[in-house]
N, C-alpha and C. Protein backbone atom coordinates (compact mmCIF):
# COMPACT_ATOMS: atom_id res chain seq x y z
N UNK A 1 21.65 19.21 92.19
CA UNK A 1 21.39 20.22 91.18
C UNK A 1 21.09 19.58 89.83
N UNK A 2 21.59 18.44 89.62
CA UNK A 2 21.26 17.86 88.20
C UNK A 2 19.92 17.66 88.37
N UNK A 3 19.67 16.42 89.50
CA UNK A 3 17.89 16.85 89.03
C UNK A 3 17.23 18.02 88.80
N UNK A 4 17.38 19.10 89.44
CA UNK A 4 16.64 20.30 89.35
C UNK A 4 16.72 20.38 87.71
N UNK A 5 17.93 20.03 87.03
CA UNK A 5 18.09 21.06 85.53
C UNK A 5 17.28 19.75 85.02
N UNK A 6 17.40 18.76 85.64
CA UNK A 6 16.83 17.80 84.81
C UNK A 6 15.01 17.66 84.61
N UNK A 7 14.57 18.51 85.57
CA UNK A 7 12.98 18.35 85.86
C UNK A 7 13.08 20.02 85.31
N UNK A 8 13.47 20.93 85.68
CA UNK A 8 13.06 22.22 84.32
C UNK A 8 13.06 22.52 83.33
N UNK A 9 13.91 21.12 82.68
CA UNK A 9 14.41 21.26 81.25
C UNK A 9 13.12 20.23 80.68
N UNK A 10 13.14 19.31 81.14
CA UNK A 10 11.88 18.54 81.21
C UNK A 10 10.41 19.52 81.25
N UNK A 11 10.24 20.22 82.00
CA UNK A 11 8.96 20.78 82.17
C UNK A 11 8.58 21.66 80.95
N UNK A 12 10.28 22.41 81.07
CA UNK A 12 10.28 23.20 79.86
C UNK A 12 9.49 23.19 78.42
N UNK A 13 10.17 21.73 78.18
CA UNK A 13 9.80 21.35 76.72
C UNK A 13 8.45 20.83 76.95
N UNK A 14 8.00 20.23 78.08
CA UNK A 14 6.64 19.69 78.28
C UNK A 14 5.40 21.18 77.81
N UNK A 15 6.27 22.28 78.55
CA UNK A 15 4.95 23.22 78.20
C UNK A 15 5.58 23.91 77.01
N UNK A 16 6.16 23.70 76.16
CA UNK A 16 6.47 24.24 74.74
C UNK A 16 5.72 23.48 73.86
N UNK A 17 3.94 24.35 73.19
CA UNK A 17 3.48 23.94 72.78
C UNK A 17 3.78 23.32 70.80
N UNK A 18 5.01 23.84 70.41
CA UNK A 18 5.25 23.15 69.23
C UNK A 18 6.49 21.74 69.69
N UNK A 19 6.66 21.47 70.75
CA UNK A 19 7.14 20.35 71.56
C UNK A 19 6.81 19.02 71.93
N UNK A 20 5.55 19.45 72.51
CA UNK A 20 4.96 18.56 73.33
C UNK A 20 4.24 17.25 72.69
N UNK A 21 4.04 17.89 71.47
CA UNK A 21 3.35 16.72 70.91
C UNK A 21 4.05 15.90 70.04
N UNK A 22 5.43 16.19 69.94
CA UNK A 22 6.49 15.32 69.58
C UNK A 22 7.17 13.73 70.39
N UNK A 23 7.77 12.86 69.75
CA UNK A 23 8.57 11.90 70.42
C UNK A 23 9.70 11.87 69.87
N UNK A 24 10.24 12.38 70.83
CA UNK A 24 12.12 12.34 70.79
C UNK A 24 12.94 11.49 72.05
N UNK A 25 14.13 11.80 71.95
CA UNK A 25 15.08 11.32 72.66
C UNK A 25 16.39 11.70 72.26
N UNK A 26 17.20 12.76 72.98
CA UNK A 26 18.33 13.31 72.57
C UNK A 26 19.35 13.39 73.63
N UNK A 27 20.59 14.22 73.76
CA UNK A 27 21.06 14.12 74.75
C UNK A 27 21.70 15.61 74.01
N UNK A 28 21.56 16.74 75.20
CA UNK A 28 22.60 18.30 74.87
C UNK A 28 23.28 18.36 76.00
N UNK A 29 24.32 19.17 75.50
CA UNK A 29 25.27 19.56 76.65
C UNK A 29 24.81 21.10 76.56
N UNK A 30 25.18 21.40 77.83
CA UNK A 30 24.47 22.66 78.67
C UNK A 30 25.57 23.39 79.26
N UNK A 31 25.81 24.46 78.82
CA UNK A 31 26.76 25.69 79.77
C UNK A 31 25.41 26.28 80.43
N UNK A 32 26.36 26.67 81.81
CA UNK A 32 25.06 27.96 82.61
C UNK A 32 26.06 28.80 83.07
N UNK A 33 25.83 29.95 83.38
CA UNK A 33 26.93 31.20 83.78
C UNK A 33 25.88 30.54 85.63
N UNK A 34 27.56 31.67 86.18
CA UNK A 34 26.95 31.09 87.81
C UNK A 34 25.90 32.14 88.12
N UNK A 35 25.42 32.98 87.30
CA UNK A 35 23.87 33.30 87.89
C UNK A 35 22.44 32.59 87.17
N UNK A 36 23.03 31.29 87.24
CA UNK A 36 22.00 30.04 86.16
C UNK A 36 21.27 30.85 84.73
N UNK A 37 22.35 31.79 83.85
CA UNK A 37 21.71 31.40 82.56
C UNK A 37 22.55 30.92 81.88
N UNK A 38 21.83 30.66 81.17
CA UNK A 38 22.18 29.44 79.75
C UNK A 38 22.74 30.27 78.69
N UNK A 39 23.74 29.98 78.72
CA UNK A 39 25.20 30.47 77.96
C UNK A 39 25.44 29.65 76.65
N UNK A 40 25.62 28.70 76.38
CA UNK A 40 25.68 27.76 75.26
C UNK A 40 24.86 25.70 75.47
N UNK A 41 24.02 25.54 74.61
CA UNK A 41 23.81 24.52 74.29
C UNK A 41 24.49 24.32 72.71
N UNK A 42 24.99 22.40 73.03
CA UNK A 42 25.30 21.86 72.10
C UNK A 42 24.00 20.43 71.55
N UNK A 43 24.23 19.99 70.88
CA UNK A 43 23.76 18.50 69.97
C UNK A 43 24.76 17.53 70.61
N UNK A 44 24.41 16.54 71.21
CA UNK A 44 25.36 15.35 71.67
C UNK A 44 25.01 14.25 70.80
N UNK A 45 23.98 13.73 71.25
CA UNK A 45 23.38 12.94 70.56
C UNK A 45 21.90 13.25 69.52
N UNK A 46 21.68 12.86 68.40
CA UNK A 46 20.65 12.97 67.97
C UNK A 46 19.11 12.79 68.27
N UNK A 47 18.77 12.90 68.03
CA UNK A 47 17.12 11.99 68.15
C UNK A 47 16.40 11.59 66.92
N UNK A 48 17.60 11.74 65.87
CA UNK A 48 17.67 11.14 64.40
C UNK A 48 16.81 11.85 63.25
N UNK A 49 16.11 12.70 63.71
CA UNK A 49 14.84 13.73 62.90
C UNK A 49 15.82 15.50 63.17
N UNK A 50 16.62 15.65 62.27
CA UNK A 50 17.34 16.87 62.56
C UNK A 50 16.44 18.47 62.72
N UNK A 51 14.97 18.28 62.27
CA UNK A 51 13.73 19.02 62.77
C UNK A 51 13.74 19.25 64.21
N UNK A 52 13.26 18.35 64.71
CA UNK A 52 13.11 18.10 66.01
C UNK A 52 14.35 18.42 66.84
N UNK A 53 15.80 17.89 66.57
CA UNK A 53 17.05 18.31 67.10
C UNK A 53 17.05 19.89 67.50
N UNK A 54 17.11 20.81 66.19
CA UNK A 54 16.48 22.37 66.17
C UNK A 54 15.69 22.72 66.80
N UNK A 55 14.79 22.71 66.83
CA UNK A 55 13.12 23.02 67.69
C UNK A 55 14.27 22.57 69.57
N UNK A 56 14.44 21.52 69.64
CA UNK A 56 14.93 21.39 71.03
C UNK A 56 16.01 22.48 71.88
N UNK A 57 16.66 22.48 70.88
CA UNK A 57 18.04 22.81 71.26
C UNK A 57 18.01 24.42 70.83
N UNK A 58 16.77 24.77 70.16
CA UNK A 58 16.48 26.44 70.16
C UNK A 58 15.46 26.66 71.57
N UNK A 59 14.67 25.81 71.87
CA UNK A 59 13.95 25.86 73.28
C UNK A 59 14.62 26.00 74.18
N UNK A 60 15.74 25.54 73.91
CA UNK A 60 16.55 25.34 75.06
C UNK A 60 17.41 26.41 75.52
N UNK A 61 18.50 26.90 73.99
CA UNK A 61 18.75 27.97 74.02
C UNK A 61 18.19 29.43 74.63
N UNK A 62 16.33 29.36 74.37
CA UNK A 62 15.94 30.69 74.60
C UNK A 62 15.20 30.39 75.71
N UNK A 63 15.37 29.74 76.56
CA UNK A 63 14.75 29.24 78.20
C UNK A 63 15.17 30.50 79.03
N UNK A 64 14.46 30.69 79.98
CA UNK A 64 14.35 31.90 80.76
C UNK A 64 15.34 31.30 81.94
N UNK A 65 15.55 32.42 82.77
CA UNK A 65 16.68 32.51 83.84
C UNK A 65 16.26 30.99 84.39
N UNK A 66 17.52 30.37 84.83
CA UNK A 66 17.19 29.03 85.93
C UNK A 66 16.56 29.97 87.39
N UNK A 67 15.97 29.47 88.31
CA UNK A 67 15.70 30.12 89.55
C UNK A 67 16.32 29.36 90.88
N UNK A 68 17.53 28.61 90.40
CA UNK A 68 18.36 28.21 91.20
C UNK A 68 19.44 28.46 90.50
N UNK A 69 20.66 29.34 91.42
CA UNK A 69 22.17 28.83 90.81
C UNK A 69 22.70 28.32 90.95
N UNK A 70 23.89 27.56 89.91
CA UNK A 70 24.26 26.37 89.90
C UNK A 70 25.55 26.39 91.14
N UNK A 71 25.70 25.40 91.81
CA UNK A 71 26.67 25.52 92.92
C UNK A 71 28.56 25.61 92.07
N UNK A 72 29.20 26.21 92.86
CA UNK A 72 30.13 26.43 92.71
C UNK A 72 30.73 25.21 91.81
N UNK A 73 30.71 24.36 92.69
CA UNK A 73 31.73 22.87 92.10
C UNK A 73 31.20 22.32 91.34
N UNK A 74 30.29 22.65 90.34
CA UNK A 74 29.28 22.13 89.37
C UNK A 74 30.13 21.59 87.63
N UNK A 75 30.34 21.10 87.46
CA UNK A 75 31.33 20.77 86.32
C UNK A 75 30.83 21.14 85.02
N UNK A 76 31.13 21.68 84.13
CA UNK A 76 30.73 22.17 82.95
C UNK A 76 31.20 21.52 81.81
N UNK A 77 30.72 21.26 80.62
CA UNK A 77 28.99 20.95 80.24
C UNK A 77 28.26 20.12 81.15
N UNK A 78 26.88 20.52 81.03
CA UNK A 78 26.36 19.74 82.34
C UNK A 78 25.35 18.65 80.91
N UNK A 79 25.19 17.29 81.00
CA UNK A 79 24.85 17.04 80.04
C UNK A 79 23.59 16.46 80.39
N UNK A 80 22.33 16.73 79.37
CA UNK A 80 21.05 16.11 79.50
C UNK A 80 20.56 15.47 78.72
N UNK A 81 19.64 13.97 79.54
CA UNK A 81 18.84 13.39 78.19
C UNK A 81 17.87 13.93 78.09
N UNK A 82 17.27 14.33 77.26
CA UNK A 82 15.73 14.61 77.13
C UNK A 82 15.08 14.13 76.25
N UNK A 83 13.74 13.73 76.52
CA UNK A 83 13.07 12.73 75.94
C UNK A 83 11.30 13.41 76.05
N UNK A 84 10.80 13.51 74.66
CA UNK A 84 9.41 14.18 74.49
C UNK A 84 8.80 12.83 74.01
N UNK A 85 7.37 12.98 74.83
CA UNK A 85 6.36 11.46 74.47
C UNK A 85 5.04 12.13 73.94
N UNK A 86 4.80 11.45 72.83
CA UNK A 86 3.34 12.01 72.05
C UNK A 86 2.53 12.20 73.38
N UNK A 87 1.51 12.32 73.40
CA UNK A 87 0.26 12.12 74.58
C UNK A 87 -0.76 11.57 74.20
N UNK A 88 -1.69 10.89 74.79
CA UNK A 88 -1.97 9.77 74.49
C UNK A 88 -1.98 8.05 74.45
């Protein structure tokens, strides 16, 4: 299940067009209720541009239902790196 959050959260921000054309590297912690929505994100680590921190971690916040739920024994905060690359 981590990969899964880890490749939608990824895709996520990939098709968030005030996103994508950024380079970051952060790390949030992630609540999901057990019908996979997203209940609370935190800031773990920075990505040192507190712009960019916002913009992430509000994408993240307003992300649509997961379409997998998270399995029972799933430990909470679930924590992610995420990392946006200019293109190009």
């Amino acid at each position: 299940y981590s990969q899964f959050l880890a490749f939608t959260f990824q895709r996520l921000l990939r098709e968030n067009p005030d996103l994508r054309s950024l380079a970051f590297s952060l790390q949030a912690d992630v609540w999901l209720s057990a019908v996979g929505e997203i209940t609370r994100v935190e800031l773990v680590k920075s990505s040192g541009n507190p712009q960019v921190d916002e913009q992430v971690i509000s994408a993240l916040r307003t992300a649509p239902h997961l379409s997998e739920r998270p399995p029972a024994s799933l430990t909470l905060p679930v924590r992610l790196s995420l990392q946006g690359r200019r293109p190009g």
